[in-house]
Protein backbone atom coordinates (compact mmCIF):
# COMPACT_ATOMS: atom_id res chain seq x y z
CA UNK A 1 -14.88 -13.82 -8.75
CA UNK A 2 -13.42 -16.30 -6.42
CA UNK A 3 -13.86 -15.33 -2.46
CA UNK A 4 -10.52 -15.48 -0.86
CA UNK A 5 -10.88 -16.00 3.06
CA UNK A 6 -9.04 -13.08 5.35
CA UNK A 7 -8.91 -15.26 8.45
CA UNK A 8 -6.99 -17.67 10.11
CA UNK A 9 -4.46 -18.92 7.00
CA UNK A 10 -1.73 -20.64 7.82
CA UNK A 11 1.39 -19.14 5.95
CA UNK A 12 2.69 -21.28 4.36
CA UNK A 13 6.73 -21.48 2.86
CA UNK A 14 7.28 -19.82 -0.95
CA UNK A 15 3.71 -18.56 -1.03
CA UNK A 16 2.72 -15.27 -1.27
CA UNK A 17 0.16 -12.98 0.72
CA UNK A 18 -1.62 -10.04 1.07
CA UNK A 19 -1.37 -9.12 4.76
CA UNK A 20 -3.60 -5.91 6.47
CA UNK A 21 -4.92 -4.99 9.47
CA UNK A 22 -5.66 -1.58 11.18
CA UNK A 23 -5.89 0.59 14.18
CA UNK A 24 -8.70 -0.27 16.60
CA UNK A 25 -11.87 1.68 16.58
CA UNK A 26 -11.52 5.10 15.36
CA UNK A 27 -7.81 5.45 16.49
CA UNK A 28 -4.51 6.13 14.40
CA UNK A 29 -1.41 4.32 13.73
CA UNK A 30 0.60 7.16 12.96
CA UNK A 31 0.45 10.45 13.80
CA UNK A 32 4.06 11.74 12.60
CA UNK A 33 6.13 11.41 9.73
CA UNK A 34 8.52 9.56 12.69
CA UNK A 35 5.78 7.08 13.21
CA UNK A 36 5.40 6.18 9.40
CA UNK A 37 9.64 5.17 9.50
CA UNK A 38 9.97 3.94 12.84
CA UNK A 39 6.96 1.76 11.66
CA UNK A 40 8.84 0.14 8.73
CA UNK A 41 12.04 -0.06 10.32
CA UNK A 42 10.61 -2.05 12.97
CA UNK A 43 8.40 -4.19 10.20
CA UNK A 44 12.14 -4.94 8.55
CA UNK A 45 13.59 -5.76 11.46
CA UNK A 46 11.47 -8.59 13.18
CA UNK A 47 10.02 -10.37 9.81
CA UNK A 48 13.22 -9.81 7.60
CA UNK A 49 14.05 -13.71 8.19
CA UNK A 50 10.70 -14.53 7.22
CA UNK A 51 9.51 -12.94 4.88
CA UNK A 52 10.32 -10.94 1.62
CA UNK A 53 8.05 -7.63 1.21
CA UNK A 54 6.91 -6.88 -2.23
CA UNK A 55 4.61 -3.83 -2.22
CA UNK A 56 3.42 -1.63 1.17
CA UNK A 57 0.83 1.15 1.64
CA UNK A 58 0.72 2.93 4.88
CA UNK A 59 -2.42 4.93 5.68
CA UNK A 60 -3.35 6.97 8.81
CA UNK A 61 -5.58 4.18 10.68
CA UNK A 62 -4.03 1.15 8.11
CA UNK A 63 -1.48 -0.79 6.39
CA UNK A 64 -0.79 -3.14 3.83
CA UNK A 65 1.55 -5.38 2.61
CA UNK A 66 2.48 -8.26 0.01
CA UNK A 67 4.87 -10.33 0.79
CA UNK A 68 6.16 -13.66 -0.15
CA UNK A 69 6.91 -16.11 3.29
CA UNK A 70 10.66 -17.37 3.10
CA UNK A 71 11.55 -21.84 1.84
CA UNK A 72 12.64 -22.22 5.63
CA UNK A 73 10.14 -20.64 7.86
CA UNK A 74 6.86 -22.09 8.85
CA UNK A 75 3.76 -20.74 9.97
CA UNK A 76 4.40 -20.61 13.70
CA UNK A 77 7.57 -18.53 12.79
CA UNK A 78 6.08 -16.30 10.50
CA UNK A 79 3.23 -15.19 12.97
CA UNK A 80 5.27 -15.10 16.16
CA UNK A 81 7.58 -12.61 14.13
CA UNK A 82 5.00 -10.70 13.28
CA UNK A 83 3.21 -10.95 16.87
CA UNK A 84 6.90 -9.49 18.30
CA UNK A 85 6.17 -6.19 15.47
CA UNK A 86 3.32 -5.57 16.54
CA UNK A 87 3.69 -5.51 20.36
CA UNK A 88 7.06 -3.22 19.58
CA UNK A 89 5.29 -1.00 17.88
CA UNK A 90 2.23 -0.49 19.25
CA UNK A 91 4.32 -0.53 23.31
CA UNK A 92 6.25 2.68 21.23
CA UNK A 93 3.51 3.94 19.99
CA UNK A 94 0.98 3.87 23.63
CA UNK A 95 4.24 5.47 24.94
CA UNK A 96 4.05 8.42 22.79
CA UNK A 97 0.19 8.87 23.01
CA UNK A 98 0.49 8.32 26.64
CA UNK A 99 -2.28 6.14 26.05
CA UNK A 100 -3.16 1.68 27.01
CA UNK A 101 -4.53 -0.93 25.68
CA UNK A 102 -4.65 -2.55 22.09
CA UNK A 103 -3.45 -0.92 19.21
CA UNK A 104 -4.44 -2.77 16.20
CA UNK A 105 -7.51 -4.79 15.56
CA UNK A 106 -7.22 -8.55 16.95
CA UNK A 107 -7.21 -10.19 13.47
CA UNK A 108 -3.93 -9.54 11.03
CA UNK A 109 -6.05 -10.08 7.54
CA UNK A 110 -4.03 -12.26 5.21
CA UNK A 111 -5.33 -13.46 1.50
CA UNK A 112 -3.11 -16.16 -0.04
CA UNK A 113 -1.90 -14.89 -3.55
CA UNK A 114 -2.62 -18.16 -5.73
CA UNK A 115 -1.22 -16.87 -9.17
CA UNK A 116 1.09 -14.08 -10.89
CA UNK A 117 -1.73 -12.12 -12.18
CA UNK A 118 -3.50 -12.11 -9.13
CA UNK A 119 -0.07 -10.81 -7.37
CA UNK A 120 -0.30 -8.03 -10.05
CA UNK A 121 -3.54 -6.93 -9.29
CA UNK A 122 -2.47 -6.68 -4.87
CA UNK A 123 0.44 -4.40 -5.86
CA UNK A 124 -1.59 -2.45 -8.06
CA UNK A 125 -4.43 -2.21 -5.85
CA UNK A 126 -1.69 -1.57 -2.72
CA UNK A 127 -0.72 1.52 -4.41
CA UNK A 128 -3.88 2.92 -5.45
CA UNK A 129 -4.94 3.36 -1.70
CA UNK A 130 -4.14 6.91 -1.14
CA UNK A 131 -6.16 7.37 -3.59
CA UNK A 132 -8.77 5.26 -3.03
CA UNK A 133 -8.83 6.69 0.61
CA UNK A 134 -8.63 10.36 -0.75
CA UNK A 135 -5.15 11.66 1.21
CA UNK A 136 -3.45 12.24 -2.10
CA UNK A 137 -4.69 12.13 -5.86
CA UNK A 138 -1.04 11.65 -6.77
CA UNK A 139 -0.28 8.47 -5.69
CA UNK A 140 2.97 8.06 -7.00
CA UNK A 141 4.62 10.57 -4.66
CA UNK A 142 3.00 9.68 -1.99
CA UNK A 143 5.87 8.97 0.53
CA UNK A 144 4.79 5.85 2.44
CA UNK A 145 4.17 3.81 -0.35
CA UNK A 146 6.50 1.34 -2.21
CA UNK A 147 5.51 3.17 -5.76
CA UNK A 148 8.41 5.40 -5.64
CA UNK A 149 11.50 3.04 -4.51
CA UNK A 150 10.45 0.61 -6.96
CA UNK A 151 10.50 2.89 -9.93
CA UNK A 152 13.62 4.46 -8.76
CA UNK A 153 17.47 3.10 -8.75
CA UNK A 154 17.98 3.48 -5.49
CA UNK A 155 19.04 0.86 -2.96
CA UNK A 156 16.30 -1.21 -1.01
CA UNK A 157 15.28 -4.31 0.82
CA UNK A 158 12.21 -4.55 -1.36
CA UNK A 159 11.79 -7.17 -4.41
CA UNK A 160 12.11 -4.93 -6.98
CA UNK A 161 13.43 -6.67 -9.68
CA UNK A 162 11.12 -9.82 -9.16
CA UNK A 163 8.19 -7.16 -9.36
CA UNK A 164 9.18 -5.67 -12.58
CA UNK A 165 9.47 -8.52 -13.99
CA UNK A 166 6.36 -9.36 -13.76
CA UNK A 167 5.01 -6.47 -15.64
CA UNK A 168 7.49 -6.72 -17.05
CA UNK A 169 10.03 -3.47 -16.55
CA UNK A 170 9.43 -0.62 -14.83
CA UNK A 171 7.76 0.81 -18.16
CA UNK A 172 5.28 -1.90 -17.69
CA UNK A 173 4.67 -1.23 -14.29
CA UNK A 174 4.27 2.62 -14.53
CA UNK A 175 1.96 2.16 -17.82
CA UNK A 176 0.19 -0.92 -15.85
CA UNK A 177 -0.60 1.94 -12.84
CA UNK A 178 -1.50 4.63 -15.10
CA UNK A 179 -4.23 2.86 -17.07
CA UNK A 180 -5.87 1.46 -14.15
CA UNK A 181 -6.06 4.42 -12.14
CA UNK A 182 -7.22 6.39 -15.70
CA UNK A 183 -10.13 3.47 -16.13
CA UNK A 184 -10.88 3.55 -12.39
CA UNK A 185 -11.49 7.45 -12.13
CA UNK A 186 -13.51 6.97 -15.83
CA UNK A 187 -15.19 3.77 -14.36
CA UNK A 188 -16.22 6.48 -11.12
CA UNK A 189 -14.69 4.56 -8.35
CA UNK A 190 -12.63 7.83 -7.52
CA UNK A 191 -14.54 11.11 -6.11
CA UNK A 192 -11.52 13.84 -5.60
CA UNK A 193 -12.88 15.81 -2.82
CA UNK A 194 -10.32 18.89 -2.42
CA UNK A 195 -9.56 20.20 -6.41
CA UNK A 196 -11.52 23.40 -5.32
CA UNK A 197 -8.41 24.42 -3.16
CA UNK A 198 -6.36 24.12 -5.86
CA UNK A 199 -8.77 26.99 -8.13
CA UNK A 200 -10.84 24.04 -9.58
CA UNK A 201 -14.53 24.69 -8.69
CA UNK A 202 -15.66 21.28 -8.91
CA UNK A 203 -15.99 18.77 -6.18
CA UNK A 204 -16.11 15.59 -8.09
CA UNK A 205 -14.68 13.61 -10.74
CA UNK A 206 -18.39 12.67 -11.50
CA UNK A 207 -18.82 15.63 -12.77
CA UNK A 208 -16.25 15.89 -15.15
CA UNK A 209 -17.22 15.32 -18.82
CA UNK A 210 -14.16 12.96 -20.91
CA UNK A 211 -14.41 14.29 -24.89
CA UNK A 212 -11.62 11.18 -25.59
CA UNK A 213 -12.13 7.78 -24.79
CA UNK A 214 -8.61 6.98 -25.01
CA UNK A 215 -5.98 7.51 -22.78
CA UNK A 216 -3.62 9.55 -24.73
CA UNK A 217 -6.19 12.49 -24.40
CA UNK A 218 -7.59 11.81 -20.81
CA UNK A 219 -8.73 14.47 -17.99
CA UNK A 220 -7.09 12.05 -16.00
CA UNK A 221 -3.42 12.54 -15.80
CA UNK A 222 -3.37 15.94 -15.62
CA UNK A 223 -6.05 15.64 -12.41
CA UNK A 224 -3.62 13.57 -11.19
CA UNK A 225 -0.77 15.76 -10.78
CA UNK A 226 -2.98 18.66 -9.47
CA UNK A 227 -2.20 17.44 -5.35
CA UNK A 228 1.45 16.20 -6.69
CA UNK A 229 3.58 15.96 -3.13
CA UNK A 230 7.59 14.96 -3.54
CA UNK A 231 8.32 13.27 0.11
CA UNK A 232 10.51 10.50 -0.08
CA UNK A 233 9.71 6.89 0.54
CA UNK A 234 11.66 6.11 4.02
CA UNK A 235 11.47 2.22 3.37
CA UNK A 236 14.95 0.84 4.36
């Protein structure tokens, strides 16, 4: 598999990246459901002349983003823009924690997304994080994820229709998510770590024995929906 470099890439006009980063050391970027919005309202604010967001994933310590950079801005623009989010946010957030200092690690991580089905792959591994990370085994109601507003008909400053077509539909892009998480909890990249509070005694997917190889009769869905949360997505 090709290495893609996470430092120091210029952004560059109609190109598309993968952009991370998050808290310093063992500290959090949010700590509210407040902090999660306030986050992506000030995200939309300072980059929406420079950049078009595809997909985001907001963890406790984390974030991610794909996003394509706008024909007229440059990289100088780009970064400065998101230099000015960051400082907002993290001056709001010190304010709040009554605490100093850096917020977020020095480095912003960016990958350059060279090709559609390597685009595909970012938004599907974008939304797979809270699983990944084990907040939620139901990562399509998780609330600060793009998932949800991009299945949904509601209004939003994402891409949506430039992502489903890609898939293409939102049938495409649901199925697309659903097999991959199915073949990545068969595959054992997932361990569940909380289905005993729900009255299942085990701890791990490891453990559990799949009679069908196909998908039609996986463990997998129905695991899925055990931690099923319905907050909504705040994106604007």
């Amino acid at each position: 598999m090709e290495e893609y470099p996470k430092y120091g890439q210029p952004f560059e006009p109609r190109e598309f990246y993968h952009i991370y980063n998050s808290a310093v050391g063992k500290e959090k970027l949010f700590t509210s459901a407040d902090n999660y919005k306030y986050f992506l309202d000030r995200f939309h604010f300072y980059t929406r002349e420079v950049m078009s967001v595809y997909s985001f994933c907001l963890l406790g310590n984390h974030f991610h983003f794909s996003v394509k950079i706008n024909d007229s801005s440059d990289n100088n623009e780009a970064s400065e823009q998101l230099r000015k989010f960051f400082i907002s946010y993290a001056k709001s957030y010190n304010n709040q924690e009554c605490r100093s200092g850096s917020l977020f690690n020095k480095h912003l991580k960016r990958v350059k997304i060279k090709s559609d089905e390597q685009l595909i792959w970012t938004l599907y591994y974008i939304h797979r994080n809270p699983v990944h990370h084990k907040i939620t085994a139901d990562y399509k109601n998780y609330s600060w994820s793009s998932y949800r507003v991009l299945v949904s008909g509601k209004p939003t400053k994402l891409k949506r229709e430039a992502v489903l077509e890609l898939f293409p539909g939102t049938d495409g892009f649901m199925k697309f998510h659903d097999k991959n998480i199915e073949e990545d909890i068969l595959n054992k990249k997932f361990t569940f770590w909380s289905l005993n509070r729900h009255g299942i005694s085990i701890q791990s997917i490891h453990h559990l024995q799949f009679p069908y190889p196909d998908s039609s009769h996986s463990l997998a869905q129905p695991i899925l929906e055990i931690l099923c949360l319905t907050w909504l997505n705040p994106y604007p």
